[in-house]
PDB file of N, CA and C in Angstrom:
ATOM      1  N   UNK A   1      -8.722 -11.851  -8.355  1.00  0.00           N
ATOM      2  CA  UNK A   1      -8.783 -10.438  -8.052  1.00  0.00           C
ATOM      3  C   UNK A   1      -7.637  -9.746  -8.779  1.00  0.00           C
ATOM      4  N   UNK A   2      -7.883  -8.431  -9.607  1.00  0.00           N
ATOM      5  CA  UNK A   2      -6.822  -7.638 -10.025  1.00  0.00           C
ATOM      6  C   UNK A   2      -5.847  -7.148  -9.218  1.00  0.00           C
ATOM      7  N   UNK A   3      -4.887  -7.153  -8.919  1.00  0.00           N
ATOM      8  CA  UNK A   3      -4.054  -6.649  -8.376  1.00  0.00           C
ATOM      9  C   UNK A   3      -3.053  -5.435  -8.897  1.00  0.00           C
ATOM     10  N   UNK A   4      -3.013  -4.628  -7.800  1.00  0.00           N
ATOM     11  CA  UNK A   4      -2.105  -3.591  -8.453  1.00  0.00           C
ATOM     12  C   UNK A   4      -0.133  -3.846  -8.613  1.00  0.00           C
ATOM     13  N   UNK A   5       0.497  -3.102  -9.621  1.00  0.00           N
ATOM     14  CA  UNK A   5       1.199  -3.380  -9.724  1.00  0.00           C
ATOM     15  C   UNK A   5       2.556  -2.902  -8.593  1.00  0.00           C
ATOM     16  N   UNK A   6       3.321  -4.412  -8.168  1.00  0.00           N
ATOM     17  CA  UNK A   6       4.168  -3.984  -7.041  1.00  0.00           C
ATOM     18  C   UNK A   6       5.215  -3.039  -7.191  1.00  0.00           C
ATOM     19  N   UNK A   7       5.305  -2.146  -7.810  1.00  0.00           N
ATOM     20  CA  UNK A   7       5.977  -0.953  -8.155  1.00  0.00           C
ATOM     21  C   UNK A   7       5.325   0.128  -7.291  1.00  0.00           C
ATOM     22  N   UNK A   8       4.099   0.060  -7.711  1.00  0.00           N
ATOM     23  CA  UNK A   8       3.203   1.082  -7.073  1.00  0.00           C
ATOM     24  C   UNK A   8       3.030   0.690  -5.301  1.00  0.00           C
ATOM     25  N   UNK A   9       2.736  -0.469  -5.579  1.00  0.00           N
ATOM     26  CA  UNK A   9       2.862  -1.100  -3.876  1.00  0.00           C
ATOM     27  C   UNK A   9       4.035  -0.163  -2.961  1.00  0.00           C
ATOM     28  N   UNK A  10       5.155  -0.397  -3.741  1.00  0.00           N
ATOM     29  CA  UNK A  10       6.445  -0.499  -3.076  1.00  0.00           C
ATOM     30  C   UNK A  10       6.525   1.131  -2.603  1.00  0.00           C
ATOM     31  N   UNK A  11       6.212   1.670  -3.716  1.00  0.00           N
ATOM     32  CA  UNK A  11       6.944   3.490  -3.515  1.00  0.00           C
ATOM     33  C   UNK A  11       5.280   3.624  -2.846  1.00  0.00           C
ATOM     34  N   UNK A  12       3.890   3.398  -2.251  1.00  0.00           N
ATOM     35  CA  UNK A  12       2.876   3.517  -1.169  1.00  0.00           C
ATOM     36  C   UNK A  12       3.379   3.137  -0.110  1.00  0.00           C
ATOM     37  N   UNK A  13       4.209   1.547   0.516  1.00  0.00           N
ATOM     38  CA  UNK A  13       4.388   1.570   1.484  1.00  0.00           C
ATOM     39  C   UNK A  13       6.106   2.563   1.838  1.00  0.00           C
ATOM     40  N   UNK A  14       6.522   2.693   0.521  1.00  0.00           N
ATOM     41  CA  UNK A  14       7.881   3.773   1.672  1.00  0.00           C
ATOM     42  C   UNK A  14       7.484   5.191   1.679  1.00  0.00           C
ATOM     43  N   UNK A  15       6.514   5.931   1.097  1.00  0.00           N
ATOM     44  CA  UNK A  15       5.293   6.937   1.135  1.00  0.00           C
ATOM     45  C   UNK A  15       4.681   6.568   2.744  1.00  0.00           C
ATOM     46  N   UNK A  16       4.376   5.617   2.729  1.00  0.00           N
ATOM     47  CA  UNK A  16       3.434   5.680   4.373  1.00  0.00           C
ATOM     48  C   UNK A  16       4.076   5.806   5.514  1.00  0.00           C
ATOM     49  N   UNK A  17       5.646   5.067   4.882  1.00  0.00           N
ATOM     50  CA  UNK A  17       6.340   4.407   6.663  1.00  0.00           C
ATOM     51  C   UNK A  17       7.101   6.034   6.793  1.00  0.00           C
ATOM     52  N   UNK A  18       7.319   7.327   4.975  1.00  0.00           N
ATOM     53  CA  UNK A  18       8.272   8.420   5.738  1.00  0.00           C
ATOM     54  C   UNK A  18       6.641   9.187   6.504  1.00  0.00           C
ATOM     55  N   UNK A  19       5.616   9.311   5.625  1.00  0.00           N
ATOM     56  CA  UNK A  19       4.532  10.241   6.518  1.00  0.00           C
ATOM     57  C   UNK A  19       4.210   9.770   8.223  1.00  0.00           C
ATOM     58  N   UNK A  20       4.779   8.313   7.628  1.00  0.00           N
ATOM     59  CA  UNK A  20       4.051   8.039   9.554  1.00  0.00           C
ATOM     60  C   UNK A  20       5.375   8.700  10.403  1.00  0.00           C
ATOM     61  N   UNK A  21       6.928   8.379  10.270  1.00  0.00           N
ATOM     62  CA  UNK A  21       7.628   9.024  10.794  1.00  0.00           C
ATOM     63  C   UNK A  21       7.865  10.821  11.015  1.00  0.00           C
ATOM     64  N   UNK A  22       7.571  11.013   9.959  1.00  0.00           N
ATOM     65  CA  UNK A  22       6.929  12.802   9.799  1.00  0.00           C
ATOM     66  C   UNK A  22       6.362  13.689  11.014  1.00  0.00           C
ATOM     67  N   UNK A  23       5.013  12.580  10.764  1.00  0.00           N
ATOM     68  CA  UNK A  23       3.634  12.448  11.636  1.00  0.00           C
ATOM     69  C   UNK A  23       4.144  12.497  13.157  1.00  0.00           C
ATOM     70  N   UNK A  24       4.706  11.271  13.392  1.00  0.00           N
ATOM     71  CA  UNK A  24       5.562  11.294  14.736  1.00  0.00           C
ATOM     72  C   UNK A  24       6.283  12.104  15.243  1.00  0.00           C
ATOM     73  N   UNK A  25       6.759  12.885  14.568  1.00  0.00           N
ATOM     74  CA  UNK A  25       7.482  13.625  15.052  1.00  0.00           C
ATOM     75  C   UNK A  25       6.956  15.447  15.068  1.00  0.00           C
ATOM     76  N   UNK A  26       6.038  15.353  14.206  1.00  0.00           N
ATOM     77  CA  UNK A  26       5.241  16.343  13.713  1.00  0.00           C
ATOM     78  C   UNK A  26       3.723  16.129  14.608  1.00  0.00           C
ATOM     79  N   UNK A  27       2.725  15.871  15.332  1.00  0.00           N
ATOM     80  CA  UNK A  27       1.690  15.253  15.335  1.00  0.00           C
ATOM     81  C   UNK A  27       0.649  16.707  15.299  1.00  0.00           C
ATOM     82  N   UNK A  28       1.233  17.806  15.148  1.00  0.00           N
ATOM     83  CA  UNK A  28       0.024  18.461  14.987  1.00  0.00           C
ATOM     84  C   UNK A  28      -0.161  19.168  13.953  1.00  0.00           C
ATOM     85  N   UNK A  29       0.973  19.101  12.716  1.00  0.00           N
ATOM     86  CA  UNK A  29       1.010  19.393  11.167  1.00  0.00           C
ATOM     87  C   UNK A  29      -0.062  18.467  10.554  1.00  0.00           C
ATOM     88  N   UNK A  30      -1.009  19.619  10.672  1.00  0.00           N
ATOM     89  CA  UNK A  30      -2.490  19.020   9.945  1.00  0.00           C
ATOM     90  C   UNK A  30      -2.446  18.792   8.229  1.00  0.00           C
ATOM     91  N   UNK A  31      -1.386  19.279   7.720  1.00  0.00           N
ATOM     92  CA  UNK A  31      -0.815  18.960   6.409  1.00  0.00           C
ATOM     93  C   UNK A  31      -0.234  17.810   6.053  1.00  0.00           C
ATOM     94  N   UNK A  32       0.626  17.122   6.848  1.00  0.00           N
ATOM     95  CA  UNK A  32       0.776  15.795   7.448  1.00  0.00           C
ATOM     96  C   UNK A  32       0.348  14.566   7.427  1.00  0.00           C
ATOM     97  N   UNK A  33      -0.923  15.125   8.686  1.00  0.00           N
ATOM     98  CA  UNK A  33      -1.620  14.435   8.843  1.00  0.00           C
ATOM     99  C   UNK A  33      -2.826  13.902   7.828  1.00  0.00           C
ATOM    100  N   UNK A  34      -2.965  14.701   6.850  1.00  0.00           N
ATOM    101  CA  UNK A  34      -3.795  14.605   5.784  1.00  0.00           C
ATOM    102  C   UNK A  34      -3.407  14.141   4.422  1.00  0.00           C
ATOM    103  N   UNK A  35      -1.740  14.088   4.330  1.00  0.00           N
ATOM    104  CA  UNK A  35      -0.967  13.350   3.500  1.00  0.00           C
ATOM    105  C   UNK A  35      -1.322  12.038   4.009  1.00  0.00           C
ATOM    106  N   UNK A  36      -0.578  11.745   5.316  1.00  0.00           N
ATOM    107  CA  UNK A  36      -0.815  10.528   5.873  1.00  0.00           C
ATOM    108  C   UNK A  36      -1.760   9.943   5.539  1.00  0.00           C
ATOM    109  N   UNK A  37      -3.186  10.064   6.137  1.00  0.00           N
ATOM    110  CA  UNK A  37      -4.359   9.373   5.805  1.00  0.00           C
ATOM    111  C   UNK A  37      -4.727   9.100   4.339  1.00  0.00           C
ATOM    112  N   UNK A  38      -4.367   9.740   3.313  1.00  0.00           N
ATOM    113  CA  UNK A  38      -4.698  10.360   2.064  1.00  0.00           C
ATOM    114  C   UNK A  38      -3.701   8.608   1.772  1.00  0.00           C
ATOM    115  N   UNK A  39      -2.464   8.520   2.280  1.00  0.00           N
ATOM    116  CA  UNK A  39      -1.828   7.917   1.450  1.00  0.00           C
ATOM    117  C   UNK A  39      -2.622   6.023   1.955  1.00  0.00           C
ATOM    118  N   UNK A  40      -2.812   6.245   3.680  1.00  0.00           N
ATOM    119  CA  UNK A  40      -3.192   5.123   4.019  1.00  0.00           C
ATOM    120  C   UNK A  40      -4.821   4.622   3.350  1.00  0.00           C
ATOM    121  N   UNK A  41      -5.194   5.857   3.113  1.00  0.00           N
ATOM    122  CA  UNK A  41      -6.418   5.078   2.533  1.00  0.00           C
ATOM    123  C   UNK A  41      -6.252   4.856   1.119  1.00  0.00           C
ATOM    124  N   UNK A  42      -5.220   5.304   0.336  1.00  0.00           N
ATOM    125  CA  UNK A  42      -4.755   4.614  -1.233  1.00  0.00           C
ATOM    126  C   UNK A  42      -4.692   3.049  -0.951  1.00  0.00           C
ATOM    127  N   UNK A  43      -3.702   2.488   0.333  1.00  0.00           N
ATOM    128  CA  UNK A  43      -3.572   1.515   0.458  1.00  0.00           C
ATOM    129  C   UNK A  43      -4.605   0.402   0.884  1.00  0.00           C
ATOM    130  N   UNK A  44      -5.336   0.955   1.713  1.00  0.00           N
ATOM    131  CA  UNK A  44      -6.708   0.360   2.149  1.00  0.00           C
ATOM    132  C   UNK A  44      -7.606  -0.450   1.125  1.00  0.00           C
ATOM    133  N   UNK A  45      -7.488   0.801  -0.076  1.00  0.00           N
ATOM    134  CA  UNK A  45      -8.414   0.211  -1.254  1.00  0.00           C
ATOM    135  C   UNK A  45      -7.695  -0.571  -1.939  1.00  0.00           C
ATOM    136  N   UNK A  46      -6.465  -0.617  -2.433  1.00  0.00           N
ATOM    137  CA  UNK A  46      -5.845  -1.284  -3.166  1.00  0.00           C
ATOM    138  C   UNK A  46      -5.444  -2.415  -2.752  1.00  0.00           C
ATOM    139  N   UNK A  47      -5.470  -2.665  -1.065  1.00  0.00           N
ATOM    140  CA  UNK A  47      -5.034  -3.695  -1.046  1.00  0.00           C
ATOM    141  C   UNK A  47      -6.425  -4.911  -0.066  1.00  0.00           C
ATOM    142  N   UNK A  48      -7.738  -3.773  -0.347  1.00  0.00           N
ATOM    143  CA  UNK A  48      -9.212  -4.721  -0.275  1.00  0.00           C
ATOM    144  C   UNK A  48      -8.801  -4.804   1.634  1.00  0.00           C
ATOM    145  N   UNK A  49      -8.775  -4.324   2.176  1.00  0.00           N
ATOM    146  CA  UNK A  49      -8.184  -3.953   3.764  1.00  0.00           C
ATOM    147  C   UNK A  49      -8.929  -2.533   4.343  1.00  0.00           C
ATOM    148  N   UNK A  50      -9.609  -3.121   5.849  1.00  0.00           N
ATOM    149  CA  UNK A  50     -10.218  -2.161   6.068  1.00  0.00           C
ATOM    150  C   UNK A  50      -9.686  -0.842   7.189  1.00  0.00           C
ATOM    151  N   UNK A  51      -8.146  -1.460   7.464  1.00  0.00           N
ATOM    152  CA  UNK A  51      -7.704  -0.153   8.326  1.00  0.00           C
ATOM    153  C   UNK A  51      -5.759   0.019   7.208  1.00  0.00           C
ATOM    154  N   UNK A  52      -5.606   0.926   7.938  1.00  0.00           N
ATOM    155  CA  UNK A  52      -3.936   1.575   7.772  1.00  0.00           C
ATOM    156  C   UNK A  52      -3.335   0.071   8.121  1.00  0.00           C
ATOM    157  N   UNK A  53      -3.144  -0.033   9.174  1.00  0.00           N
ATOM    158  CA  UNK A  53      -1.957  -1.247   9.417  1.00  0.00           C
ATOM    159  C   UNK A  53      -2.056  -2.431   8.705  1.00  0.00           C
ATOM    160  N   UNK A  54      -3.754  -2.935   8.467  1.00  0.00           N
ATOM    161  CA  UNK A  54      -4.110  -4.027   7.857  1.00  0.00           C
ATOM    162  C   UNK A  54      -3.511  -3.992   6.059  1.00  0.00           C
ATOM    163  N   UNK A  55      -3.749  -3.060   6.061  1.00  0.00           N
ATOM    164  CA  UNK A  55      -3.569  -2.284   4.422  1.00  0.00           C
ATOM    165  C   UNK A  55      -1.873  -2.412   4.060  1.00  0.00           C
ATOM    166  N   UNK A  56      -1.054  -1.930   4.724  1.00  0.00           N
ATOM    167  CA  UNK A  56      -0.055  -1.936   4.859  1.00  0.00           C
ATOM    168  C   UNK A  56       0.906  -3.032   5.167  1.00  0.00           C
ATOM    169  N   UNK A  57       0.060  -4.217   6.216  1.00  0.00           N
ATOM    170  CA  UNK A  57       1.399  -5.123   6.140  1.00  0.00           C
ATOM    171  C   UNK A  57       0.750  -6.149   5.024  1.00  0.00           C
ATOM    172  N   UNK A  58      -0.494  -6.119   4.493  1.00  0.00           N
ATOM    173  CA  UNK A  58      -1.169  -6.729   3.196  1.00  0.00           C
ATOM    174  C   UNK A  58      -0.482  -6.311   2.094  1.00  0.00           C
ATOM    175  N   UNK A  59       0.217  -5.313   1.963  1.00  0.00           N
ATOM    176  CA  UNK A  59       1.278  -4.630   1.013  1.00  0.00           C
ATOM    177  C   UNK A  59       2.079  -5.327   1.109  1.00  0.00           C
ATOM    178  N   UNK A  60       3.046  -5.423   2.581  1.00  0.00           N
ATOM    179  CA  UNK A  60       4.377  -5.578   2.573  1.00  0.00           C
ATOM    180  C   UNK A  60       4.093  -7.596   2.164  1.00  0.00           C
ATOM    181  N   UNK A  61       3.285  -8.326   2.921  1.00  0.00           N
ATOM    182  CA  UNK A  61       3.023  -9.385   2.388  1.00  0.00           C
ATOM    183  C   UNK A  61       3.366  -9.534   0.449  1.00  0.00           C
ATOM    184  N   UNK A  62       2.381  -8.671   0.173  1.00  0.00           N
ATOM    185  CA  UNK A  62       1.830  -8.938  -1.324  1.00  0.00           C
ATOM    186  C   UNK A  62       3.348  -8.783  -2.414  1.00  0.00           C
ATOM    187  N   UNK A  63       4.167  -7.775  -1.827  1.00  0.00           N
ATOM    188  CA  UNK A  63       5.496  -7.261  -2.667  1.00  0.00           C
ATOM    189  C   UNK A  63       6.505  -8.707  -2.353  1.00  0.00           C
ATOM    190  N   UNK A  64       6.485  -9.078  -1.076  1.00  0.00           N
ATOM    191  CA  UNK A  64       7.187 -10.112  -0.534  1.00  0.00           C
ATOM    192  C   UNK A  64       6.873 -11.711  -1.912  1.00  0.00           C
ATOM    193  N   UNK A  65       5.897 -11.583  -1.454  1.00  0.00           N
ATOM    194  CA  UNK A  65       5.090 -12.852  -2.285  1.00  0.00           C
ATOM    195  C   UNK A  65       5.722 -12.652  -3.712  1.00  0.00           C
ATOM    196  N   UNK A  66       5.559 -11.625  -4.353  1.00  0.00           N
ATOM    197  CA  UNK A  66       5.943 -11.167  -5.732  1.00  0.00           C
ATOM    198  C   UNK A  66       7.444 -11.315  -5.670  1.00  0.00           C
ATOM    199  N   UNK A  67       8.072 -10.807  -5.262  1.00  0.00           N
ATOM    200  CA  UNK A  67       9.546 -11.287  -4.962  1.00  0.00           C
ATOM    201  C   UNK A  67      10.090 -12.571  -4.844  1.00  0.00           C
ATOM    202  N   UNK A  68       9.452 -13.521  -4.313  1.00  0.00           N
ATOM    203  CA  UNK A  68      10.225 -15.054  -4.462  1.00  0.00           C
ATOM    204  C   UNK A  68       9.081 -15.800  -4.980  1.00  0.00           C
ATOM    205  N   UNK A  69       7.978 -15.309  -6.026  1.00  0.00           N
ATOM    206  CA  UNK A  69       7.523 -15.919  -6.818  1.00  0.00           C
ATOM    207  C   UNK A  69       8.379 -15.737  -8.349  1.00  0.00           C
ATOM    208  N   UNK A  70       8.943 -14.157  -8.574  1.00  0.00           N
ATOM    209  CA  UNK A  70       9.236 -14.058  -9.622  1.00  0.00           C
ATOM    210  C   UNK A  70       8.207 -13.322 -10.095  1.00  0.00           C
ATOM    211  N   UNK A  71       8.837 -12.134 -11.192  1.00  0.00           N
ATOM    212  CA  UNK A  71       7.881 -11.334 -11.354  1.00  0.00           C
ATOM    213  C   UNK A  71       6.981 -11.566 -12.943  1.00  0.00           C
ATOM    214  N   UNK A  72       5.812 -11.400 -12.691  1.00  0.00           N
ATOM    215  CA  UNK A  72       4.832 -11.937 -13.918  1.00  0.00           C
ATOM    216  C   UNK A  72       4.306 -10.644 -14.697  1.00  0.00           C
ATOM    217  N   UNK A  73       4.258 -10.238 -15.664  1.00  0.00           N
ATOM    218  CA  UNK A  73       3.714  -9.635 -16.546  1.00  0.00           C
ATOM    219  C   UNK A  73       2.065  -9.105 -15.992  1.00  0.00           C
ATOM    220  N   UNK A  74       1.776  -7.727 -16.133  1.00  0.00           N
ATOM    221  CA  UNK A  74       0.409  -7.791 -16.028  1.00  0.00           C
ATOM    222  C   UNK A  74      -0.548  -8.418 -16.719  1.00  0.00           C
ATOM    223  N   UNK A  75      -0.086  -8.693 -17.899  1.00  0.00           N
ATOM    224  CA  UNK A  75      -1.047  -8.839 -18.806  1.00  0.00           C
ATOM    225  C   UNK A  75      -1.211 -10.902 -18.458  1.00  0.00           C
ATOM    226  N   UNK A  76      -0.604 -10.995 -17.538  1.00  0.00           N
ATOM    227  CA  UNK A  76      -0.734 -12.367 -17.789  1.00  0.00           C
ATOM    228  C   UNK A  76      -1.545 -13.019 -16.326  1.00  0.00           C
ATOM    229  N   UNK A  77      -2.019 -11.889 -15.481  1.00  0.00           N
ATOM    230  CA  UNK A  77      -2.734 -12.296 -14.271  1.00  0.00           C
ATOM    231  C   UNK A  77      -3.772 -12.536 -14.506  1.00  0.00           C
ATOM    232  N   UNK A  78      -4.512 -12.866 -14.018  1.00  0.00           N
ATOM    233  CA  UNK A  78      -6.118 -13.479 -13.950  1.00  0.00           C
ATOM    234  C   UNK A  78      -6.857 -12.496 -13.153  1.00  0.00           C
ATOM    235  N   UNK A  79      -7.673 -11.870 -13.733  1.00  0.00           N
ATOM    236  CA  UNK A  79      -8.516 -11.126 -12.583  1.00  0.00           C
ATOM    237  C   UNK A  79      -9.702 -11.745 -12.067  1.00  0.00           C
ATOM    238  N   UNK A  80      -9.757 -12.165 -11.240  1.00  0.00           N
ATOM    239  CA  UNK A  80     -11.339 -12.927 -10.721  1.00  0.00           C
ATOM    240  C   UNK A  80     -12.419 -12.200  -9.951  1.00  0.00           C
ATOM    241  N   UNK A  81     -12.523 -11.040  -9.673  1.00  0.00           N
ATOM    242  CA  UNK A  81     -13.199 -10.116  -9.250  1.00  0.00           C
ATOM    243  C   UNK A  81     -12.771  -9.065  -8.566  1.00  0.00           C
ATOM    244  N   UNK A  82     -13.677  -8.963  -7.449  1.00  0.00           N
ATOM    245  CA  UNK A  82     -13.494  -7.686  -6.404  1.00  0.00           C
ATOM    246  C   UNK A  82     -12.909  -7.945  -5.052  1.00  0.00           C
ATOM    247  N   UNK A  83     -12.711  -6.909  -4.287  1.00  0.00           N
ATOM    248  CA  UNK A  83     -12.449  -7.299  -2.896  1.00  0.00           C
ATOM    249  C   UNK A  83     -13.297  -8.123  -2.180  1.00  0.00           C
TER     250      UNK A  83
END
């Protein structure tokens, strides 16, 4: 499977964790709330996950993994399909 690059991972999940704190503190800024979702469902797809939380700690997993594997070149992954 292609994977996106953990750069992008990284600045989606600290994008989600300030909108969710926002959100919290904000809960009826419908501007917000539409960032929020907007950003959780970037993650959803990218990371083949069918809710926010699932999506998100599948992120924090995936950056983790990339980190004490050592980081690999895109051009050198294997894509094997789809979600």
């Amino acid at each position: 499977m292609l994977m996106p690059d953990t750069s992008v991972i990284t600045r989606l999940i600290a994008r989600y964790r300030a909108q969710e704190h926002h959100l919290l503190a904000a809960p009826h800024d419908e501007h917000a709330r539409r960032r929020f979702e907007d950003t959780a469902y970037t993650l959803c797809v990218l990371m083949c996950e069918r809710t926010a939380r699932e999506a998100v700690l599948a992120a924090e997993r995936y950056v983790h993994r990339h980190i004490r594997s050592g980081a690999q070149p895109m051009g050198e992954r294997a894509a094997s399909g789809g979600c």
